[in-house]
Every structure is written in C-alpha cells, then in structure tokens.
Protein backbone atom coordinates (compact mmCIF):
# COMPACT_ATOMS: atom_id res chain seq x y z
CA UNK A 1 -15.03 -17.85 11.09
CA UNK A 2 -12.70 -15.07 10.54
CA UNK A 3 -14.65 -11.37 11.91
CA UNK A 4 -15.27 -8.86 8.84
CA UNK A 5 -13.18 -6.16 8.46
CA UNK A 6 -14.88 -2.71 10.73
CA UNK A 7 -14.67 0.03 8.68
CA UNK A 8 -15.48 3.71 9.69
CA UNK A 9 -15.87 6.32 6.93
CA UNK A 10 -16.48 10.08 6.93
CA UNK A 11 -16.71 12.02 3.77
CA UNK A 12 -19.08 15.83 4.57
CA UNK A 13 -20.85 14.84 0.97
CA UNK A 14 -23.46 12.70 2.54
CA UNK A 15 -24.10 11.21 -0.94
CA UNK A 16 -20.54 10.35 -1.54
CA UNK A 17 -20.62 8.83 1.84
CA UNK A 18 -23.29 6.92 1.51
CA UNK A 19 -22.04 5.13 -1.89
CA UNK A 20 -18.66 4.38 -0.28
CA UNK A 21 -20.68 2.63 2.58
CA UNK A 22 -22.56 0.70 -0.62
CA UNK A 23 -19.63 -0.41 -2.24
CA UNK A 24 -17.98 -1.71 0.86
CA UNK A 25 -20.89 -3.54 2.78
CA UNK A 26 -21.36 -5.34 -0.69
CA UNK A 27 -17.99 -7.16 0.45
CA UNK A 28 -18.87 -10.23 2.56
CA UNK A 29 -15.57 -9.45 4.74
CA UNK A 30 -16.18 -6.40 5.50
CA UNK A 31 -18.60 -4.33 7.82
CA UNK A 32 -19.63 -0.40 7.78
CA UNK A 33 -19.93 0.38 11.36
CA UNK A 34 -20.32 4.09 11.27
CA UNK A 35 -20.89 6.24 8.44
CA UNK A 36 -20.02 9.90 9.25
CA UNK A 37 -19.96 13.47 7.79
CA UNK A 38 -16.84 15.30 9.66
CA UNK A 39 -13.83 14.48 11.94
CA UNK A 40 -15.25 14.92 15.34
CA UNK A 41 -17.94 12.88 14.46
CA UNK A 42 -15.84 10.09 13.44
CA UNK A 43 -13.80 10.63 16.65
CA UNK A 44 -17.16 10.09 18.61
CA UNK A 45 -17.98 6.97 16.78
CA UNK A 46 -14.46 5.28 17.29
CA UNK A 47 -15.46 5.70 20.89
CA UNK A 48 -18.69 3.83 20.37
CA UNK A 49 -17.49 1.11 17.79
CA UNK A 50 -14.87 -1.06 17.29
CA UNK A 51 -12.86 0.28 14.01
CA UNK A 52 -10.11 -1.54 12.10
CA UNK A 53 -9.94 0.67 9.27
CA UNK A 54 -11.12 4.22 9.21
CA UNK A 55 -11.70 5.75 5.37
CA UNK A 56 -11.62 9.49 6.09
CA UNK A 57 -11.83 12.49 3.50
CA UNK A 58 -8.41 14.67 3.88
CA UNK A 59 -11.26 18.30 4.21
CA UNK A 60 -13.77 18.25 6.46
CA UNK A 61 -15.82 20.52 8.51
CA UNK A 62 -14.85 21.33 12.48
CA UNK A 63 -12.11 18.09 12.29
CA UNK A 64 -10.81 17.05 8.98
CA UNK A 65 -9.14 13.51 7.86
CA UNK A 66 -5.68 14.61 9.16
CA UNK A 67 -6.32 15.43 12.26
CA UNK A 68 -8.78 12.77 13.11
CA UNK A 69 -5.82 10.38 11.41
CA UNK A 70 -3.42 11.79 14.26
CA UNK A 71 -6.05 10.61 16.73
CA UNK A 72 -6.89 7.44 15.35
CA UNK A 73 -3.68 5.87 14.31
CA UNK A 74 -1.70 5.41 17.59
CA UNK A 75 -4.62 3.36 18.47
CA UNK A 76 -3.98 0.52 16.22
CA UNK A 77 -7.10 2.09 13.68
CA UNK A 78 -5.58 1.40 9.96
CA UNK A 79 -6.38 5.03 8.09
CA UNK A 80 -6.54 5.36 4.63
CA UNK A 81 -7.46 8.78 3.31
CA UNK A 82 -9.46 9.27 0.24
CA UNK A 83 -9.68 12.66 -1.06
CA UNK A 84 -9.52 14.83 -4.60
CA UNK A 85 -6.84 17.40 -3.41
CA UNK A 86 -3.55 15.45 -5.31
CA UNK A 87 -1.26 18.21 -3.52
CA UNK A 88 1.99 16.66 -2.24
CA UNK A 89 1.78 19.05 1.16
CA UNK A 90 -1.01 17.24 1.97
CA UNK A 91 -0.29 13.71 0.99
CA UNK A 92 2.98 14.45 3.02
CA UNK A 93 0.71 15.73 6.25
CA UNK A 94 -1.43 12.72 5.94
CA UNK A 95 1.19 10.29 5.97
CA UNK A 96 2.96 12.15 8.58
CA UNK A 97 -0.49 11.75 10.66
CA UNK A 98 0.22 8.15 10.54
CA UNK A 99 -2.05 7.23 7.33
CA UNK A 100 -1.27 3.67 5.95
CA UNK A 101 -2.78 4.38 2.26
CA UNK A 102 -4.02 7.77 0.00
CA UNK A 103 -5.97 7.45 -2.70
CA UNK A 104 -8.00 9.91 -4.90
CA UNK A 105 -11.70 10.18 -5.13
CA UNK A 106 -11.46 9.13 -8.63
CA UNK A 107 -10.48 5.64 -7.16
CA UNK A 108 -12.84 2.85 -9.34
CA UNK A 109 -14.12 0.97 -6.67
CA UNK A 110 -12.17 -2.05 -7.01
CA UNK A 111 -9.26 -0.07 -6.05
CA UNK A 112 -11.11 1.18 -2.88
CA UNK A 113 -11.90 -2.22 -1.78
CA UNK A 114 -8.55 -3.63 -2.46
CA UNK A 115 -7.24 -0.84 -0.12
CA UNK A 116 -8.90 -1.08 2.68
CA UNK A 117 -8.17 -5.13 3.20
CA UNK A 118 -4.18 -3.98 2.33
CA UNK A 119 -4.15 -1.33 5.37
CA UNK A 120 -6.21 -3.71 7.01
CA UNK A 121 -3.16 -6.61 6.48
CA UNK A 122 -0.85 -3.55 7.71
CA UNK A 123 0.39 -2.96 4.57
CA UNK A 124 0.68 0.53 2.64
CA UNK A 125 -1.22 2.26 -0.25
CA UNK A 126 -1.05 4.71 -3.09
CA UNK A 127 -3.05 5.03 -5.66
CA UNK A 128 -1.27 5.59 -8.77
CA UNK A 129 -2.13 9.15 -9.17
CA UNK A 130 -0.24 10.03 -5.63
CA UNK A 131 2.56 7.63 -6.42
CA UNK A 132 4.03 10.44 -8.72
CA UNK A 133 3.61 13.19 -5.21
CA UNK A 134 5.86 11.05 -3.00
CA UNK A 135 8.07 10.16 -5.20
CA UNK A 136 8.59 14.28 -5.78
CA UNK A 137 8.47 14.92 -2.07
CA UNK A 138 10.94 12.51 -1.45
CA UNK A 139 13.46 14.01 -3.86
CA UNK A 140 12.58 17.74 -2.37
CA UNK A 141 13.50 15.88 0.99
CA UNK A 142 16.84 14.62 -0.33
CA UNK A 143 17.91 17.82 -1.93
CA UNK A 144 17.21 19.81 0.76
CA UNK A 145 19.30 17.63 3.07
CA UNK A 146 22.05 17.51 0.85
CA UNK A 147 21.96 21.42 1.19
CA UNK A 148 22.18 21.19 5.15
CA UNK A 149 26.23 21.64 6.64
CA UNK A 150 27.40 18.10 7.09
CA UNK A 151 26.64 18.30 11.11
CA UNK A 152 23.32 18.73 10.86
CA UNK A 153 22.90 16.21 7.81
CA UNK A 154 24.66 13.87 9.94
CA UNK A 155 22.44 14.81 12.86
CA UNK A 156 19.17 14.14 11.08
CA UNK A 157 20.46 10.54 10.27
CA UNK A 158 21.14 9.99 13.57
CA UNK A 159 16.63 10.64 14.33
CA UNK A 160 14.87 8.17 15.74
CA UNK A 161 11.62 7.43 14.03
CA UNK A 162 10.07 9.24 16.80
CA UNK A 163 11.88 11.87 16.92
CA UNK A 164 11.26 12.19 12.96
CA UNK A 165 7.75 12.24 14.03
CA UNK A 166 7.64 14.91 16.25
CA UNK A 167 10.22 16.98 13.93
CA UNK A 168 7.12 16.84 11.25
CA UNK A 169 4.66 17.83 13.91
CA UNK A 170 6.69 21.05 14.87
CA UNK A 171 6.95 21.82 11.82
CA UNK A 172 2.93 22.32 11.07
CA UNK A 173 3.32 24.12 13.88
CA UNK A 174 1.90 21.94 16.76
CA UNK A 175 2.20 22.75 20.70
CA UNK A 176 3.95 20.00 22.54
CA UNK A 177 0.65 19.62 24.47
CA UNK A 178 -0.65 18.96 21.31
CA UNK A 179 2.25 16.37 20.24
CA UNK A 180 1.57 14.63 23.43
CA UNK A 181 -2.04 14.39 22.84
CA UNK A 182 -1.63 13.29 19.01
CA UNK A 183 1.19 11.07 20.06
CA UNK A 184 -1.02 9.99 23.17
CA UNK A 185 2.47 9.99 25.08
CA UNK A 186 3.27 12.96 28.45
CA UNK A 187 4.16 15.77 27.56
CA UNK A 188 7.47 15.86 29.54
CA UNK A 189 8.26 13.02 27.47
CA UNK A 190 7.53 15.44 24.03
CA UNK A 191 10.05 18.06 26.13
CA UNK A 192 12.74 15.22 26.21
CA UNK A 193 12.34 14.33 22.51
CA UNK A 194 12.67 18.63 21.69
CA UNK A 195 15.71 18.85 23.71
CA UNK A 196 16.82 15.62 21.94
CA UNK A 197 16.28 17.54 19.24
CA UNK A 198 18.11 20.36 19.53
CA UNK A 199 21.39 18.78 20.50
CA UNK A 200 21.33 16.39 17.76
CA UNK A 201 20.27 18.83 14.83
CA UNK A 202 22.71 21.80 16.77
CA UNK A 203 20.18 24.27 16.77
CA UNK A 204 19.62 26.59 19.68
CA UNK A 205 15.69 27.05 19.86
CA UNK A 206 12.46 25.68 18.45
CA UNK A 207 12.00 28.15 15.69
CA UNK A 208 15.83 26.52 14.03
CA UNK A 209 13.82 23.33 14.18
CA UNK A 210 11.14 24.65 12.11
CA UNK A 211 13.36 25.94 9.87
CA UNK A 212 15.67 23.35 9.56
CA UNK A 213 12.48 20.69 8.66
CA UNK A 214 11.33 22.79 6.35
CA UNK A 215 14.98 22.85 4.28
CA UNK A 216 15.29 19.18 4.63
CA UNK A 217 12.05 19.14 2.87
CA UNK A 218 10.28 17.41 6.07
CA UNK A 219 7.26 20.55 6.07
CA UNK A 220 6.41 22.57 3.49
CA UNK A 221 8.04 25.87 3.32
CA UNK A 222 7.64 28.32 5.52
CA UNK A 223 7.32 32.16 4.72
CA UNK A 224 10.78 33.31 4.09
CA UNK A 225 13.89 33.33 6.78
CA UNK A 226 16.94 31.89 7.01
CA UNK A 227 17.65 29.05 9.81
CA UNK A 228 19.03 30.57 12.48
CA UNK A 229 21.19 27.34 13.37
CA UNK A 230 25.07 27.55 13.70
C-alpha cells in the first residue's frame, strides 16, 4: 500500500488553516501531520514529523513562508506557497527559496489538492493568476541582460545553477553565513562560489554583484546607483 502524502501547512489565520487541513485530510492519499500558525513553528514541526510537502503562507509572523521554504527545501520537503500577495518580487523570492508551486489564496480547492500531489511527483506549479508574474519577470530578466556589456552577459551564461542561486541570495541581501545555512553547505564553500563570482561576472566586490543581479533582473531593484563593474 502506497504511504499518504505528509503534508505540513502554516497559514497565521488559524481559521484559514484549519479549512486547508479539512480539505486535504478529506483526500484518502494524503495526511495533515502538523497544522501551524508561523514559520518557526513549522520549522519545529519538520523536526518532529516526517513532511513531504509543506503548504506555507508567503507572510507570517517571527518566520514567514520564504524563509522557512529556504530551510525546508534542501531537505528534499516539496514547498508550495499559497498566499494573496500576486506581486512578482515575491513570487520571484519564493521560487528563488526553492518553492516547487505558488498559488493564490483564491485557489478553489480542487486546484489546491491537485498541487500538492504535482510538487509531491516533483513537478512544478502556478496557478493561473501567477502564470502572468513569471512570465513578466522573466522578460524584465531578459531585458536587463541584454542591457549588460557582452562580458558580463557572457559571464552570467557561463553560472552554474548554484552559483545562480547564491547570486539571488546576495542580492536580498543575505550574509554568506546565512547562504551556507539556507544552502545547508560550509561557508568556505559560499566564499568559493563569491569569488567564482566575481571573476566570472568581472566585478571587483560584492556590492557590483548586487548591482549587477539586480540589472539582469535576478532581484528586484535596488535604491538607485550605478554598478560599479568595469
């Protein structure tokens, strides 16, 4: 007999919560495990439980659904983020965080259900009300590149998909102790990945970086400045 699907949700509107924990256990493959009302507590309950898919909101109190994502996903935990914010920043962060699916709150709960065997399968999701977002950010990201001197356009081909990863995560502004610990990798080897960095992009410091993913539309924009990379 094949094991149900273990599902972890946290949503901080405890009714919400609860009726997404309704509509799911109503599924004979799949099994609520923890139902919780903010990041750190779903962090503690990953600990306790077994999760294959955790259903986090993208704003919650203390720890929200990104940064619990970053924690979750490296360790084989499917996330799919449900949330009412339908901003492409944050769809961006989320799937940057290592999210397999994003769909609104407004989600009928077919839709939900369907999702959360899909990440489950390993297999990606967006609702059709974020479809639209990515399909934006990802032309923001292509424009900006093509505005990038050819060196460094050729440079950013050249990423690895790690080195994409921690490009994104610089970019919002993250420590390389805290890449490491998102990552769950040393933190020398985050130091060899920056350095990596810098020689293939051709920029001389970590602020250039920033910059530089925020032109190629990898971040959102930052405050003003002009990259300070040759």
């Amino acid at each position: 007999m094949t094991p149900p699907i273990r599902v972890l949700l946290a949503d901080d509107q405890p009714l919400l919560a609860s009726a997404l924990a309704t509509i799911l256990s109503a599924e004979g493959d799949i099994a609520v495990v923890a139902v919780c009302h903010d990041g750190e507590e779903a962090l503690r309950a990953s600990q306790e439980h077994r999760v294959d898919v955790a259903v986090l909101d993208i704003r919650m109190p203390r720890v929200g659904g990104i940064e619990a994502a970053r924690a979750l996903a490296p360790h084989g935990v499917a996330v799919l983020m449900l949330t009412t914010f339908n901003e492409d920043s944050l769809i961006r962060e989320a799937i940057g965080a290592g999210a397999s699916g994003f769909l609104l709150k407004d989600a009928d709960p077919a839709e939900l259900v369907r999702a959360v065997r899909s990440v489950h399968r390993g297999q990606s999701v967006l609702s059709a009300g974020v479809t639209g977002h990515v399909l934006r950010a990802y032309r923001r990201a292509v424009a900006g590149a093509s505005a990038l001197p050819t060196h460094q356009r050729q440079g950013l081909s050249l990423l690895t998909a790690r080195e994409l990863e921690i490009l994104s995560l610089i970019a919002a502004g993250h420590t390389n102790a805290e890449i490491a610990a998102a990552l769950t990798i040393g933190a020398a080897t985050v130091k060899t990945h920056v350095s990596h960095l810098l020689a293939k992009l051709h920029c001389r410091d970590r602020v250039a970086l920033v910059l530089l993913a925020h032109r190629a539309g990898l971040a959102p924009p930052p405050d003003g400045g002009e990259s300070p990379c040759p």
